[in-house]
PDB file of N, CA and C in Angstrom:
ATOM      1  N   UNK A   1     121.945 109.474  95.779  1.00  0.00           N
ATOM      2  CA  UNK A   1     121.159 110.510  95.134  1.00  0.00           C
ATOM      3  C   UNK A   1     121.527 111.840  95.786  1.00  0.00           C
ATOM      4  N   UNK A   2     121.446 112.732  94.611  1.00  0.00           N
ATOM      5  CA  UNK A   2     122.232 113.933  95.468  1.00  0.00           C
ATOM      6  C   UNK A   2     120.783 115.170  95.448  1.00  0.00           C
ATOM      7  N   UNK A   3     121.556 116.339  95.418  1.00  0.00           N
ATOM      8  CA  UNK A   3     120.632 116.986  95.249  1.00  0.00           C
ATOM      9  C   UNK A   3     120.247 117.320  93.832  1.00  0.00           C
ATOM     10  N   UNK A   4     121.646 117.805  93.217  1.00  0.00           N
ATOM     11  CA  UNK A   4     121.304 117.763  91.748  1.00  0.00           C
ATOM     12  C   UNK A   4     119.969 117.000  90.801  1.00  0.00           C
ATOM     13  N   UNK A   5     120.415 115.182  91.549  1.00  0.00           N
ATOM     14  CA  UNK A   5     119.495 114.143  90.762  1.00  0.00           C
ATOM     15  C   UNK A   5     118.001 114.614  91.244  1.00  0.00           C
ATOM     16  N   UNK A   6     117.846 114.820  92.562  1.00  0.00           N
ATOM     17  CA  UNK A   6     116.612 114.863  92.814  1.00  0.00           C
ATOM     18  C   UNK A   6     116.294 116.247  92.103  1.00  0.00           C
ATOM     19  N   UNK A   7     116.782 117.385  92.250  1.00  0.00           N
ATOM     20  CA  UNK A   7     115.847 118.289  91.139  1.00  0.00           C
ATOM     21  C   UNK A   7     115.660 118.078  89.806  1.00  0.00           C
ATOM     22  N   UNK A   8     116.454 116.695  88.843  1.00  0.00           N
ATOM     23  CA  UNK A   8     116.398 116.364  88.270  1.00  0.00           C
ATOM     24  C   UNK A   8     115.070 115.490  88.016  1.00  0.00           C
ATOM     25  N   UNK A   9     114.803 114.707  88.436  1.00  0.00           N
ATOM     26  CA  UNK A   9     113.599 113.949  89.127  1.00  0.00           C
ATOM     27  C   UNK A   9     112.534 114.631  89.019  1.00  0.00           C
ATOM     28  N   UNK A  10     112.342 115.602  90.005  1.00  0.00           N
ATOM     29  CA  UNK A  10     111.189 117.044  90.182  1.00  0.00           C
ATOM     30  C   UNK A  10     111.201 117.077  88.521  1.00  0.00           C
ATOM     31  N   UNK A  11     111.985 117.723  88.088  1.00  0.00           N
ATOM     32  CA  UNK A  11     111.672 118.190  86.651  1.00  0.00           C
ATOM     33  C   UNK A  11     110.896 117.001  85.957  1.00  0.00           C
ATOM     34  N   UNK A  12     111.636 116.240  86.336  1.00  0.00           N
ATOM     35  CA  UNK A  12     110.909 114.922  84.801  1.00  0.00           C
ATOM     36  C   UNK A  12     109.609 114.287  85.530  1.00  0.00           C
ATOM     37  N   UNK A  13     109.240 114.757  86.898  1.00  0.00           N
ATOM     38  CA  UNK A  13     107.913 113.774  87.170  1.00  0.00           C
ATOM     39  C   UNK A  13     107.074 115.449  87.499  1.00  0.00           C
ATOM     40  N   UNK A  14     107.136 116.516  87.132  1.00  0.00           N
ATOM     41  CA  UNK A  14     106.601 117.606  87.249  1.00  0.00           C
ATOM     42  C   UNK A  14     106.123 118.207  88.390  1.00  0.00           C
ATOM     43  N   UNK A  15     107.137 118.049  89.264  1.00  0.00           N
ATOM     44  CA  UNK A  15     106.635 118.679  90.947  1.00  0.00           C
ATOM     45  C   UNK A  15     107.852 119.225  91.512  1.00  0.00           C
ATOM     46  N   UNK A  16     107.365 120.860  92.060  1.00  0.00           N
ATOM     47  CA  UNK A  16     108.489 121.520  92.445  1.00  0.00           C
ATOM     48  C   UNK A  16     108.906 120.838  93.990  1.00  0.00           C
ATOM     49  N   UNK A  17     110.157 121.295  94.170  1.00  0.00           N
ATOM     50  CA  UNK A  17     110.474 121.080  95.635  1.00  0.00           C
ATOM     51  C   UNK A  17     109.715 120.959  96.904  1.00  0.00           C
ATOM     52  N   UNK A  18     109.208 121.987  96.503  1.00  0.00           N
ATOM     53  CA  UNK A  18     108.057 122.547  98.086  1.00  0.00           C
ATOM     54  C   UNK A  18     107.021 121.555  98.353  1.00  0.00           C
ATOM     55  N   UNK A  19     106.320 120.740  96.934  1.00  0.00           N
ATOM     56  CA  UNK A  19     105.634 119.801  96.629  1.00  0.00           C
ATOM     57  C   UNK A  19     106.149 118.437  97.287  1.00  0.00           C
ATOM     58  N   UNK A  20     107.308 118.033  96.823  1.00  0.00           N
ATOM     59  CA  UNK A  20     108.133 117.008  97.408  1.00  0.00           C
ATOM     60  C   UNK A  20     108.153 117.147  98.962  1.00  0.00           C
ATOM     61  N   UNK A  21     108.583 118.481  99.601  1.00  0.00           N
ATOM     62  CA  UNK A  21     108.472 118.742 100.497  1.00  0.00           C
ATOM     63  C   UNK A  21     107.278 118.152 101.606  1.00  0.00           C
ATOM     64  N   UNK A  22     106.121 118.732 100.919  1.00  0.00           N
ATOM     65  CA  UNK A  22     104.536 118.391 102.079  1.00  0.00           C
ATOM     66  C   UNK A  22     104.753 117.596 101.683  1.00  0.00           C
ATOM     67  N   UNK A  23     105.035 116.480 100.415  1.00  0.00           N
ATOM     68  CA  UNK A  23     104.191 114.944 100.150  1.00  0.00           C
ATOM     69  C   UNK A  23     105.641 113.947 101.565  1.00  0.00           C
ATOM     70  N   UNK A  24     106.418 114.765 102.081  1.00  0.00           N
ATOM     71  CA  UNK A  24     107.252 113.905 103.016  1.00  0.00           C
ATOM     72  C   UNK A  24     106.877 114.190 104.392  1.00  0.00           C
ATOM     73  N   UNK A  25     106.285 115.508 104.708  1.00  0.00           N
ATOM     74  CA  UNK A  25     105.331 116.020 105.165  1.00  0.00           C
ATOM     75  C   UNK A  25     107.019 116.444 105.833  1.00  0.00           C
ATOM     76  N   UNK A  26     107.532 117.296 105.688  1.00  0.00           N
ATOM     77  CA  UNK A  26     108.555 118.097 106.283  1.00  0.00           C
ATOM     78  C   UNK A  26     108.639 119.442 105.256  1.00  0.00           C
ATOM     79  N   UNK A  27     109.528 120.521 105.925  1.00  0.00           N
ATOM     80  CA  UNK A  27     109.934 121.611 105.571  1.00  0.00           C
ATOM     81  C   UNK A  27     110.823 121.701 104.321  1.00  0.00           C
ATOM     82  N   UNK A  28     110.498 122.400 103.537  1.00  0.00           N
ATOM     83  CA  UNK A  28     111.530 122.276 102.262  1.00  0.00           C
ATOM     84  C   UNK A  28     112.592 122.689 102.806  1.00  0.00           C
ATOM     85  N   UNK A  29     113.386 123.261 103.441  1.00  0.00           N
ATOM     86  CA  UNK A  29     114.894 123.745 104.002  1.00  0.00           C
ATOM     87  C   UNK A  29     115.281 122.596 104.967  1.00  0.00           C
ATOM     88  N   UNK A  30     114.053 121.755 105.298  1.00  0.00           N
ATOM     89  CA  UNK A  30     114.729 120.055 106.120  1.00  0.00           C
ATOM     90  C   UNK A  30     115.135 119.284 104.827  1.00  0.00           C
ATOM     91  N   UNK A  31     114.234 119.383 104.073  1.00  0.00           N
ATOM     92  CA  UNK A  31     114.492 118.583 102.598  1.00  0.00           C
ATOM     93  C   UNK A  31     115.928 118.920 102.163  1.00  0.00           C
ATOM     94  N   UNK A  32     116.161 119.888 101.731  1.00  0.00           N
ATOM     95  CA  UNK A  32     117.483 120.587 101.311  1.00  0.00           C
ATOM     96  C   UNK A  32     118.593 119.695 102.275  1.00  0.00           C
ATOM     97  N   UNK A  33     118.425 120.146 103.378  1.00  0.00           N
ATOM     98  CA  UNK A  33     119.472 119.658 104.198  1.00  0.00           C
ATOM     99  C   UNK A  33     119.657 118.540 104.822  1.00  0.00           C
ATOM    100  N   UNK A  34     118.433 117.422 104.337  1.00  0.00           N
ATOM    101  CA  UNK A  34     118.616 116.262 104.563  1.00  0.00           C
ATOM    102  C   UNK A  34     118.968 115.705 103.329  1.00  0.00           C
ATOM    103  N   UNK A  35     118.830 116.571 101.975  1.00  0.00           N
ATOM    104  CA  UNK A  35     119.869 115.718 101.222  1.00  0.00           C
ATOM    105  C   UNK A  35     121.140 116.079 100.809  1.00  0.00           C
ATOM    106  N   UNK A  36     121.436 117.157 101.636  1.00  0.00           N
ATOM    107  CA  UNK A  36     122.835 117.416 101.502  1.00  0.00           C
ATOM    108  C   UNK A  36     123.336 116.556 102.304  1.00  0.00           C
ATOM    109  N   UNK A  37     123.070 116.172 103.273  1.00  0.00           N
ATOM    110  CA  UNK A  37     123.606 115.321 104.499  1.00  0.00           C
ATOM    111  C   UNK A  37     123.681 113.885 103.814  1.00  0.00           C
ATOM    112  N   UNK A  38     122.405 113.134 103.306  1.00  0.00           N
ATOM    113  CA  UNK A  38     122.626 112.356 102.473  1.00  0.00           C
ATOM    114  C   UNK A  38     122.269 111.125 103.552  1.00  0.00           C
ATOM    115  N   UNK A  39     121.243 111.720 103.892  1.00  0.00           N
ATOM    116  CA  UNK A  39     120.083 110.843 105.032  1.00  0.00           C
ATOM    117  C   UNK A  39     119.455 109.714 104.240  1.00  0.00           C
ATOM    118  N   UNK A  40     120.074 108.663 104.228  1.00  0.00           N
ATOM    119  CA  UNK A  40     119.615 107.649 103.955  1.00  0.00           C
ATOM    120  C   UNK A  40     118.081 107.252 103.870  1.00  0.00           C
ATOM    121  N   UNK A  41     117.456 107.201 104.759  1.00  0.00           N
ATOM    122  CA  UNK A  41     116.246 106.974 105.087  1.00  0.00           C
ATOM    123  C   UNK A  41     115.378 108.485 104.424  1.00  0.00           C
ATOM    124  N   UNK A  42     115.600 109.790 104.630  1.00  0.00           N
ATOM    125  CA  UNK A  42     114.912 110.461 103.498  1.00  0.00           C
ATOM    126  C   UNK A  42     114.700 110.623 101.634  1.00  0.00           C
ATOM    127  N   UNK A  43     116.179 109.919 101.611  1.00  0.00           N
ATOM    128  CA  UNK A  43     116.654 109.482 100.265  1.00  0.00           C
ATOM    129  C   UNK A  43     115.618 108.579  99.479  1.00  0.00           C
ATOM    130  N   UNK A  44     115.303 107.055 100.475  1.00  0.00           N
ATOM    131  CA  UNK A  44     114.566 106.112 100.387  1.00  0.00           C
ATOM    132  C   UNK A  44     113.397 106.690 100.069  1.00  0.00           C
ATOM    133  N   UNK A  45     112.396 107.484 101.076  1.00  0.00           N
ATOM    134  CA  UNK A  45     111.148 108.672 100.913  1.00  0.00           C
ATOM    135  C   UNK A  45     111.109 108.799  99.464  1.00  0.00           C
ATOM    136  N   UNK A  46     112.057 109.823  98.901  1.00  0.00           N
ATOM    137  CA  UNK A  46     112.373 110.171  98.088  1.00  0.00           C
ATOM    138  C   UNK A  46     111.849 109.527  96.724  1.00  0.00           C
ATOM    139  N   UNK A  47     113.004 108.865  96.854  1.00  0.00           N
ATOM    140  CA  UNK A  47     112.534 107.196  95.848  1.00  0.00           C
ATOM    141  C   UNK A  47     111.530 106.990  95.945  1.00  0.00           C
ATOM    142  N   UNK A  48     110.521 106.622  96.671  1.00  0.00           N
ATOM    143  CA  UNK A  48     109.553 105.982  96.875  1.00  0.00           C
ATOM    144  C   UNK A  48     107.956 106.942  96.428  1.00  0.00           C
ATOM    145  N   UNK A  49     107.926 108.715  96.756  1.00  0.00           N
ATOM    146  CA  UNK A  49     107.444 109.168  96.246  1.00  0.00           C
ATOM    147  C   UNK A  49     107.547 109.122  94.498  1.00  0.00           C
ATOM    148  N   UNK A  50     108.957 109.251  93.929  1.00  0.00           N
ATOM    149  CA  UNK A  50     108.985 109.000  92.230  1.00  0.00           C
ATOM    150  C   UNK A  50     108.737 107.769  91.687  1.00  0.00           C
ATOM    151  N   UNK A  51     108.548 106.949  92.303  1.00  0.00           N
ATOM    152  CA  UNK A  51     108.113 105.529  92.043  1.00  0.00           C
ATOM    153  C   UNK A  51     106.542 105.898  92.247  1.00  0.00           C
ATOM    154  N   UNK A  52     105.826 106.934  93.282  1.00  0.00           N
ATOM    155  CA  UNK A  52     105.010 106.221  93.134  1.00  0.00           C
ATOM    156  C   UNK A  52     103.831 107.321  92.498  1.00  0.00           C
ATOM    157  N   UNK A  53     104.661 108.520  91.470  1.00  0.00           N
ATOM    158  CA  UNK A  53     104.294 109.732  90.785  1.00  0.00           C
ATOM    159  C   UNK A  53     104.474 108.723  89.198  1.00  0.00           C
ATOM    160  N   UNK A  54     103.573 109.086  88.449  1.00  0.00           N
ATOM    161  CA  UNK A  54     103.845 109.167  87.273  1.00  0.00           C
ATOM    162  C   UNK A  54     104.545 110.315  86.411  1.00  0.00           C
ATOM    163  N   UNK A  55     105.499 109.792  85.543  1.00  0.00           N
ATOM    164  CA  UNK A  55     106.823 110.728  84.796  1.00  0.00           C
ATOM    165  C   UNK A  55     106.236 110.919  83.660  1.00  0.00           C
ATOM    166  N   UNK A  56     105.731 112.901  83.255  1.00  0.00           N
ATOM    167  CA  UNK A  56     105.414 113.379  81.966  1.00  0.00           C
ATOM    168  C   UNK A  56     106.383 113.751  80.737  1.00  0.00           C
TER     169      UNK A  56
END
């Protein structure tokens, strides 16, 4: 999952970045750059918040 998909994601389950951000409880510019890095284990987070958001 890159970054692209995940703002992709945001869009279709209706929550901006910054949102994603507190619900991982980190900094949106850690967010950014932990998925540029492609941190496995924040990736997972990730997933696991859109699994557990309902998609409008």
């Amino acid at each position: 999952m890159d970054l692209k998909q995940v703002k992709i994601e945001c869009l279709n389950h209706n929550i901006t970045m910054s949102e994603l951000a507190k619900k991982l409880s980190i900094s949106r510019v850690w967010l950014y750059n932990r998925i540029q890095k492609k941190d496995s284990e924040t990736i997972k987070k990730i997933q696991d918040v859109f699994k557990n958001t309902v998609a409008k």
